[in-house]
Protein backbone atom coordinates (compact mmCIF):
# COMPACT_ATOMS: atom_id res chain seq x y z
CA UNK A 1 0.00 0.00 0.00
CA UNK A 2 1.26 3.34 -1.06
CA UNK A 3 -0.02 6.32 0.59
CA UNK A 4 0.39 9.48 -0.75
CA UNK A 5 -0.13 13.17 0.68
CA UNK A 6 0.05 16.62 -1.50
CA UNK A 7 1.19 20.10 -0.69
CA UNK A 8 1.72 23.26 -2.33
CA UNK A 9 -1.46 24.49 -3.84
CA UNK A 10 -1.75 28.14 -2.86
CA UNK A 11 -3.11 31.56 -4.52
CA UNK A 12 -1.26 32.43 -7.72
CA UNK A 13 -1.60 35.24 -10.11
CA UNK A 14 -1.46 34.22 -13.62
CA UNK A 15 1.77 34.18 -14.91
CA UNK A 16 2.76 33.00 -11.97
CA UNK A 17 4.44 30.12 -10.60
CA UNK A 18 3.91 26.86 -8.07
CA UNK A 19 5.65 23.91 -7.04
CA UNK A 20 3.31 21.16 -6.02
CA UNK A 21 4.95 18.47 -3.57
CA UNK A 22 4.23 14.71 -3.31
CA UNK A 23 5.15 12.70 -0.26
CA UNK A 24 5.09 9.13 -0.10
CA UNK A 25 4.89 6.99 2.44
CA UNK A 26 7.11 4.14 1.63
CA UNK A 27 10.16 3.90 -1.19
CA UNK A 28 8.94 5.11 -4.90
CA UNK A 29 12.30 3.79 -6.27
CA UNK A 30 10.48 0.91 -7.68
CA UNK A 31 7.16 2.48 -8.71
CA UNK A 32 6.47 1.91 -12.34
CA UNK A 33 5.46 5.89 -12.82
CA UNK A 34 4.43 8.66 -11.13
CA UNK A 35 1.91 11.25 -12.23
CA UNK A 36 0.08 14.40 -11.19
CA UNK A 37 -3.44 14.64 -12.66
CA UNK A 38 -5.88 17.47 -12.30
CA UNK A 39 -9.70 17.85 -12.16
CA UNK A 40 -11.68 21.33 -12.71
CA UNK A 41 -14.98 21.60 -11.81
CA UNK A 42 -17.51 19.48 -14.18
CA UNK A 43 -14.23 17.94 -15.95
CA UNK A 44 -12.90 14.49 -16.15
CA UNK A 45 -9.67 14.27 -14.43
CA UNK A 46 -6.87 14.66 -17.01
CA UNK A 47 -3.44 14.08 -17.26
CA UNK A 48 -0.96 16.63 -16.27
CA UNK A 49 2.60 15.00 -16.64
CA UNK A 50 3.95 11.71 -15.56
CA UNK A 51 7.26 10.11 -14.95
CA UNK A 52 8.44 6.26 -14.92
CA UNK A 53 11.09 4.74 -12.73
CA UNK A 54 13.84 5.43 -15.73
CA UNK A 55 12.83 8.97 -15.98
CA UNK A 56 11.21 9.53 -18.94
CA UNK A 57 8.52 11.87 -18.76
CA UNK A 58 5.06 13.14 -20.74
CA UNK A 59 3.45 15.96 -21.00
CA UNK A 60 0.33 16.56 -22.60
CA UNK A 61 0.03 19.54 -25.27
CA UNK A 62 -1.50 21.96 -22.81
CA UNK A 63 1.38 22.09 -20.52
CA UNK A 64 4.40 21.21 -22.23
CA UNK A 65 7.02 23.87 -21.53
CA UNK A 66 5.44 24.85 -18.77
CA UNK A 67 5.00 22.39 -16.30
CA UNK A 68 8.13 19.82 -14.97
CA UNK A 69 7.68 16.47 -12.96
CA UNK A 70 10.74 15.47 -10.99
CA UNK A 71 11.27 13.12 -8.91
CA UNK A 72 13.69 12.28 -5.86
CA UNK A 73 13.94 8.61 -5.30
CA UNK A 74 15.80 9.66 -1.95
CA UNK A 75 13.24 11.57 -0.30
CA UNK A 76 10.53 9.67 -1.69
CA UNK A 77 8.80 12.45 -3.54
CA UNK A 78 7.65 13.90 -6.62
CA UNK A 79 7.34 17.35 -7.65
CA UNK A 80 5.17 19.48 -9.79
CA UNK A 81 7.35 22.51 -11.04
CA UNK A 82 4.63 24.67 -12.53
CA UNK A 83 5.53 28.20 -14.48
CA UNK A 84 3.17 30.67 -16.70
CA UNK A 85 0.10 29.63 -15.09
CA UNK A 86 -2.91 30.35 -16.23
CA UNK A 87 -6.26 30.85 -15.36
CA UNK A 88 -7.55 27.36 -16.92
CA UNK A 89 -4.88 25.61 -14.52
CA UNK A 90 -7.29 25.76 -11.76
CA UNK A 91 -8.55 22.67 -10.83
CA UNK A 92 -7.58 19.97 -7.78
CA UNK A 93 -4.34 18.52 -8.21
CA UNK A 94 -3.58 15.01 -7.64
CA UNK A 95 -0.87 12.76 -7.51
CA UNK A 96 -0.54 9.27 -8.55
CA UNK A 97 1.12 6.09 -8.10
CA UNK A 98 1.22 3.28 -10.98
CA UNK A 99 2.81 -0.14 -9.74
CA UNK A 100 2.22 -3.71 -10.49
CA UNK A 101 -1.47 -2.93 -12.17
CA UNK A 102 -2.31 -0.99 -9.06
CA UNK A 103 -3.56 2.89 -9.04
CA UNK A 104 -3.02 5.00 -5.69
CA UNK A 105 -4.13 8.59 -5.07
CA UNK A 106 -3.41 11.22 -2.69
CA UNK A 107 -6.89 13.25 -1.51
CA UNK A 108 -5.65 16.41 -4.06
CA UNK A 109 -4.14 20.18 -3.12
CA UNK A 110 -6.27 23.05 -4.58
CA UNK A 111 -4.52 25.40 -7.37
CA UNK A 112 -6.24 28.60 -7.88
CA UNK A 113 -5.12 30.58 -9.97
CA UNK A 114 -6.55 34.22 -9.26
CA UNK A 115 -7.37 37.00 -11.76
């Protein structure tokens, strides 16, 4: 069992920038891939970037070049490094955990993004 807490969401003016903040609760050095997700309201949660075990990473089209996922196997975290944001970034934030054809989710950290 992996559990996972977020931290980071905060007020942001647009433009702006936020660093979200995943903490595990056991080792993620052997987690297939890690991923932050987001969910606006009356949206399907989506897909913001993801990142396996060998460090490759995806980003969809509407955050490439904005957004970076890191991870440090060490302190058994994973990091949303997000830049330029903008007002359609709001939603809840989540992070997630992909291993051995199991799915586990942190309870999400609110981004606002104020106007």
């Amino acid at each position: 069992q992996v559990q996972l807490v977020e931290s980071g969401g905060g007020l942001v003016q647009p433009g702006g920038s936020l660093r979200l903040s995943c903490a595990a609760s056991g080792s993620i050095f052997s987690i297939d891939v890690m991923g932050w997700y987001r969910q606006a309201p009356g949206k399907q949660r989506e897909l913001v970037a993801r990142i396996t075990n060998t460090y490759r990473t995806f980003y969809p089209d509407s955050v490439k070049g904005r957004f970076t996922i890191s991870r440090d196997n060490a302190k058994n975290t994973v990091y949303l490094q997000m830049n330029s944001l903008k007002p359609e970034d709001t939603a809840v934030y989540y992070c997630n955990a992909a291993h051995n054809s199991e799915n586990y989710w942190g309870q999400g950290t609110q981004v606002p993004s104020s106007s």
